[in-house]
Protein backbone atom coordinates (compact mmCIF):
# COMPACT_ATOMS: atom_id res chain seq x y z
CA UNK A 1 105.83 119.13 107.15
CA UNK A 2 105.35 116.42 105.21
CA UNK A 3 106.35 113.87 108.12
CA UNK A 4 103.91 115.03 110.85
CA UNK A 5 100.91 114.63 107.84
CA UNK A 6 102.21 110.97 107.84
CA UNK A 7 102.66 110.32 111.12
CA UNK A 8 98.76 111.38 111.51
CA UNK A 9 97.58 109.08 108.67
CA UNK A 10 99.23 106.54 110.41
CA UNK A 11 97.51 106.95 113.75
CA UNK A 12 94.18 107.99 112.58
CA UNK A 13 94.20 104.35 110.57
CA UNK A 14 94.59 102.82 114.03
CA UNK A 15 91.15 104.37 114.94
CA UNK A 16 88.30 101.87 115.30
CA UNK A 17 85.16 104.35 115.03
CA UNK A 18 84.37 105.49 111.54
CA UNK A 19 83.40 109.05 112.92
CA UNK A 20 87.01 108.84 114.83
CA UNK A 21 89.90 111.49 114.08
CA UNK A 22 92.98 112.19 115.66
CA UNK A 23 94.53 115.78 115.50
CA UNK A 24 98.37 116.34 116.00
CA UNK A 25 100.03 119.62 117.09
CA UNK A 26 103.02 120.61 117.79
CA UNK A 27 104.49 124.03 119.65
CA UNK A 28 108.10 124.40 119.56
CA UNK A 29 109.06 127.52 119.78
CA UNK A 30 110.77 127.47 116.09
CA UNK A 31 109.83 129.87 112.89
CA UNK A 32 107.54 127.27 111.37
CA UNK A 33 105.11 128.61 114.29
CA UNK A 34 103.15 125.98 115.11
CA UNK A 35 102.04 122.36 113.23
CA UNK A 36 98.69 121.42 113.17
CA UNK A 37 97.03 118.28 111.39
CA UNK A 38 94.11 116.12 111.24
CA UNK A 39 93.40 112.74 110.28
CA UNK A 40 90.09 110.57 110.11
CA UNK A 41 89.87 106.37 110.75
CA UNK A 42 90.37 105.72 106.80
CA UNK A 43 94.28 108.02 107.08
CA UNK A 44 93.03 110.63 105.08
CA UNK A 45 95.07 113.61 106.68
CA UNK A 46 94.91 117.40 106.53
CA UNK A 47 96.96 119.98 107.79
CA UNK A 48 98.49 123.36 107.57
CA UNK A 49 101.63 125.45 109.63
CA UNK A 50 101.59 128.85 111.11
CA UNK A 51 104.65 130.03 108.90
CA UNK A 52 104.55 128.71 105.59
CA UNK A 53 107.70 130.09 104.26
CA UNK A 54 110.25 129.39 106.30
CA UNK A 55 113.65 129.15 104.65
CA UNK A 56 116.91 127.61 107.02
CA UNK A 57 120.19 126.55 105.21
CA UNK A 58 120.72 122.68 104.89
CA UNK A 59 122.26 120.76 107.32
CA UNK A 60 125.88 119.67 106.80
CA UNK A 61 125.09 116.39 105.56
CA UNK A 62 122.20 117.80 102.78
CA UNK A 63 119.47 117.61 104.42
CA UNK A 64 116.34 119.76 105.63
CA UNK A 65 116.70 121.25 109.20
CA UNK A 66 113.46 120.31 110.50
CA UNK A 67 114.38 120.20 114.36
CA UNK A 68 115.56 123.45 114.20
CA UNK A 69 112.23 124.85 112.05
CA UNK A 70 110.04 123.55 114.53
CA UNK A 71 112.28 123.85 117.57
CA UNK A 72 112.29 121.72 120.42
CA UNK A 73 111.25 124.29 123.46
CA UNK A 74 107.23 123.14 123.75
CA UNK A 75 105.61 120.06 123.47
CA UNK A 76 103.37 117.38 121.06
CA UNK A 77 99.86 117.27 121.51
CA UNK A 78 97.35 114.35 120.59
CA UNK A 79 93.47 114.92 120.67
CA UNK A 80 91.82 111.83 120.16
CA UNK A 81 87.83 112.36 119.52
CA UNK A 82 86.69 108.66 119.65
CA UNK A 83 82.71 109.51 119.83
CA UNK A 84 82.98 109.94 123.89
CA UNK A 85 81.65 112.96 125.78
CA UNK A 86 84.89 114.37 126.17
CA UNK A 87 88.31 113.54 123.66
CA UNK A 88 91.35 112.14 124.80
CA UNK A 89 94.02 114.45 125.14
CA UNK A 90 97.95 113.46 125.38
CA UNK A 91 100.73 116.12 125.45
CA UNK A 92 104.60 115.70 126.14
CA UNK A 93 107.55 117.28 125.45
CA UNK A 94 109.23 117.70 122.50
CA UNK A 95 112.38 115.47 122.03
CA UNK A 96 113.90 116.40 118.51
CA UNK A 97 111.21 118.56 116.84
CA UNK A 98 111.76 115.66 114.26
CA UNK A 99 108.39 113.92 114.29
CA UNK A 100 109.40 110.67 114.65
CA UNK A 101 111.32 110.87 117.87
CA UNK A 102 108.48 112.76 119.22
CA UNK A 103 106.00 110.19 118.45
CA UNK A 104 107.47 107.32 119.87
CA UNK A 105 108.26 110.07 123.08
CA UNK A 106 104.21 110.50 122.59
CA UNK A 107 103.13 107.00 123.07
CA UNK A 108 105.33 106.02 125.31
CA UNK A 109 104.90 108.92 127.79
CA UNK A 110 101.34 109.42 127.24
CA UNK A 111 99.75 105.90 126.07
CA UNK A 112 102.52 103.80 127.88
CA UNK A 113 102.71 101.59 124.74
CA UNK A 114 106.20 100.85 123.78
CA UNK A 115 106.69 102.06 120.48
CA UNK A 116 109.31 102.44 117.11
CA UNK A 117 108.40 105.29 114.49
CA UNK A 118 110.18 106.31 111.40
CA UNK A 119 109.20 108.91 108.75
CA UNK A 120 110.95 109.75 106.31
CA UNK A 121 110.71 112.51 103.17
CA UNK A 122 113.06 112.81 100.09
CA UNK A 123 112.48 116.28 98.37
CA UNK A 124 113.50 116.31 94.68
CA UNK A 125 115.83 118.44 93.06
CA UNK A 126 112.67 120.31 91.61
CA UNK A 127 111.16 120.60 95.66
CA UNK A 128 108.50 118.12 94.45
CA UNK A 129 107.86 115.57 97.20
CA UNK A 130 109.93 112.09 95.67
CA UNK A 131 109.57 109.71 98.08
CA UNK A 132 107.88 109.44 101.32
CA UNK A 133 105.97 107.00 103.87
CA UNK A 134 106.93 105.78 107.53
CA UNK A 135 106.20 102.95 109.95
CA UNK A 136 104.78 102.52 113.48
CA UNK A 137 105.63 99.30 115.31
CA UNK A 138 103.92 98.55 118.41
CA UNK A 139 104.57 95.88 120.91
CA UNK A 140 101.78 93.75 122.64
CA UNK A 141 101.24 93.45 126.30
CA UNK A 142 103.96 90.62 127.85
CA UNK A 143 106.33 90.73 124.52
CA UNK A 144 109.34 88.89 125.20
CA UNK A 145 112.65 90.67 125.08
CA UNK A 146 114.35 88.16 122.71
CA UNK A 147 111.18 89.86 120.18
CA UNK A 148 111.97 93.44 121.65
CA UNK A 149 115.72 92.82 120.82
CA UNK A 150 115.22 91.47 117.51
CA UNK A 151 112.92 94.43 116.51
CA UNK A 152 115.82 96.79 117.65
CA UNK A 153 118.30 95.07 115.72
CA UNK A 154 116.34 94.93 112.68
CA UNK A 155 115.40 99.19 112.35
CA UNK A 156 119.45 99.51 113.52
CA UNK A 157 120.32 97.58 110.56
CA UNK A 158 117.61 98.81 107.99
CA UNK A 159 118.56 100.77 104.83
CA UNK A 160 117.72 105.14 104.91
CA UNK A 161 113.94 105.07 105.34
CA UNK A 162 114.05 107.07 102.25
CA UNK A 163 116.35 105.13 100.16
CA UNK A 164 113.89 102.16 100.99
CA UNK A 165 111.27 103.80 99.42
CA UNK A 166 112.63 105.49 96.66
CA UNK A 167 113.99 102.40 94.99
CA UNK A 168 112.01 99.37 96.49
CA UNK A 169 109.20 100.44 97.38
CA UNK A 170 106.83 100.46 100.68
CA UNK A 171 106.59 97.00 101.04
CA UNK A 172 110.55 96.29 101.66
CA UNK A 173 109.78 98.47 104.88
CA UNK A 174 108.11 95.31 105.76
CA UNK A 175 111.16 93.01 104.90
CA UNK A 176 113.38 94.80 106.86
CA UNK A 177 111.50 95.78 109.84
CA UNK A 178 109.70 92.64 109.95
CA UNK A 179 113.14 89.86 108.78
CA UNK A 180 113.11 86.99 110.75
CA UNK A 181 109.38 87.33 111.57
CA UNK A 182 106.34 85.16 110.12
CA UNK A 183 104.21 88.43 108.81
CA UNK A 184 101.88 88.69 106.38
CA UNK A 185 99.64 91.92 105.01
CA UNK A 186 96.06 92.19 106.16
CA UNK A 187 95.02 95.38 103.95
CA UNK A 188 95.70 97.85 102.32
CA UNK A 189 93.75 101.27 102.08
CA UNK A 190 94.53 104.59 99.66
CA UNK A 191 95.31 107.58 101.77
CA UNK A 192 95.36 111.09 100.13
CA UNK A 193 95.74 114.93 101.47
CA UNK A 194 91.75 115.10 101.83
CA UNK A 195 89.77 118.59 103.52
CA UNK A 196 86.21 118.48 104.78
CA UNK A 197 85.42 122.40 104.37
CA UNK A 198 82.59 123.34 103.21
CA UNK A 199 80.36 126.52 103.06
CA UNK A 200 78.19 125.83 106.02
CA UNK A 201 81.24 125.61 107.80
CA UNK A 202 82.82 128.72 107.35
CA UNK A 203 79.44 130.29 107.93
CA UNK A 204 79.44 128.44 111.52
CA UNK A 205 82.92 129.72 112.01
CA UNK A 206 81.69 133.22 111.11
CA UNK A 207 78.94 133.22 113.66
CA UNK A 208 81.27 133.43 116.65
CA UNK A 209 82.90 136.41 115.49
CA UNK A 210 82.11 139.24 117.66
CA UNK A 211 78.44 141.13 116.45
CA UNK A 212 80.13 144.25 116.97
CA UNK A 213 82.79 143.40 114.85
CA UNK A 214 80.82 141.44 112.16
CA UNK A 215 78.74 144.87 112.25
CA UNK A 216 81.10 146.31 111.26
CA UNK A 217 82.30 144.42 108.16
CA UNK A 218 78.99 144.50 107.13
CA UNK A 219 78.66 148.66 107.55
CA UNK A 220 81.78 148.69 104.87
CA UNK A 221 79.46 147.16 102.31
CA UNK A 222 82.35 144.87 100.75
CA UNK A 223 82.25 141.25 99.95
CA UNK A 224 84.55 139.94 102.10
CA UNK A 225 86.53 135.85 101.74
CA UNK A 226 87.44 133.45 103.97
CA UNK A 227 90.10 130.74 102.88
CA UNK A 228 90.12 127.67 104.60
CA UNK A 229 93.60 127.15 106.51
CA UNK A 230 93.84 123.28 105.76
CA UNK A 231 93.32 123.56 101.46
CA UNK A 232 93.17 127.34 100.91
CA UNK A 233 89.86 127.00 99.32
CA UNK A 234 88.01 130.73 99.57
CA UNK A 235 84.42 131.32 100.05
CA UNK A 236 82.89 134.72 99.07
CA UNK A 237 79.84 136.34 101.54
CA UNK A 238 78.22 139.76 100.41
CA UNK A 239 77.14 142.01 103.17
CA UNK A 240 73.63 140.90 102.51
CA UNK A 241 74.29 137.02 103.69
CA UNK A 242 76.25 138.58 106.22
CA UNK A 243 73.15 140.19 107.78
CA UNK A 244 71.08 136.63 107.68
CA UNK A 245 74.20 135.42 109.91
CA UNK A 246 72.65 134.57 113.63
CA UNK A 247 75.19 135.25 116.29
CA UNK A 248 76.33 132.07 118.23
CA UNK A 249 75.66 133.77 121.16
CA UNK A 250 71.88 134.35 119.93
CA UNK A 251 71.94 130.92 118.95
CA UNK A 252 72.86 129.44 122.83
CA UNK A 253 69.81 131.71 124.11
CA UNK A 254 67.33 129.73 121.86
């Protein structure tokens, strides 16, 4: 779900705090089982789905059924952590299950900020990811409708989202979204499919398993892994690093 990855990039850029992130899910109800990602204030993004291999037949017109992968019984959820005591949570229901739709739905509904999203994916003939990227307009407080109006026109008009960037390239998004307006870019920043695992991690993860339970991992005297869900990367523990494992709940007593 190549979409929903960019569609957090996108909003975790928008972040102001360097210690920011923004995580996206999504609950529909369809075989994909659930979408979850993460992205930081610099757009790197991570993610994974509860159903990996999910195989529908095309749509009619060649394309990937996404709305009906994902479904559109449940809802899209933002968690905002922006360095407050508690995060900022948003959740409304899902319009398409198409990501884009449902993002505008999001920050309209939720952040009452009028909003125009687009994300698009071309998938080769070889299911290697050709072409993909996306836009978020926003509109300022008091924008004038002749500007709303000309905005509208503008994404009506505007070539497939993937044809743009298959054969012009990200910028003549810009051009098109943006014609008739004085714009100008202000910076540009690399995003890549980045995870923050790491072993002390998965050893904090570990610690709120159940001591009975962990006991009895330990008691089969196997090495056991743990893959991480967002990059698959495994870490190995014997039974002997097991046993140096404190309990969370031991921990909270301390």
């Amino acid at each position: 779900r190549s979409r929903t990855l960019m569609a957090a990039s996108l909003m975790g850029n928008q972040l102001k705090g360097a210690d920011n992130s923004v995580s996206i899910q999504i609950r529909g109800g369809g075989p994909i089982e659930g979408i979850n990602r993460v992205a930081d204030a610099e757009g790197y993004a991570r993610g994974y789905v509860g159903n990996p291999k999910v195989f529908l037949p095309l749509k009619s017109v060649g394309k990937l059924d996404v709305g009906k992968a994902v479904g559109t019984d449940g809802s899209i959820t933002v968690i905002k952590d922006l360095g407050l005591q508690e995060p900022y949570v948003g959740s409304v229901p899902l319009v398409r299950g198409e990501s884009a739709e449902d993002v505008t739905a999001y920050f309209a509904a939720s952040e009452q900020v009028p909003s125009a999203c687009a994300l698009g994916v071309l998938v080769d003939t070889n299911l290697t990811i050709r072409a993909a990227g996306g836009f978020i307009v926003q509109l300022m407080p008091g924008a004038e409708d002749s500007l709303i109006e000309k905005l509208e026109d503008n994404i009506f008009m505007m070539d497939q989202l993937t044809t743009v960037l298959d054969e012009d390239g990200e910028e003549a998004l810009f051009r098109q979204v943006l014609a008739g307006f004085d714009w100008h870019i202000v910076g540009e920043y690399p995003v890549e499919y980045r995870c923050y695992c790491s072993r002390e991690r998965v050893e904090q993860a570990l610690t709120v398993i159940d001591p009975k339970e962990l006991q009895e991992i330990i008691a089969e005297g196997k090495d056991i892994s743990v893959s991480c869900q967002f990059c698959d990367k495994e870490y190995s523990f014997t039974p002997a690093e097991l046993k140096l494992l404190k309990p969370a709940s031991e921990k909270e007593e301390l």
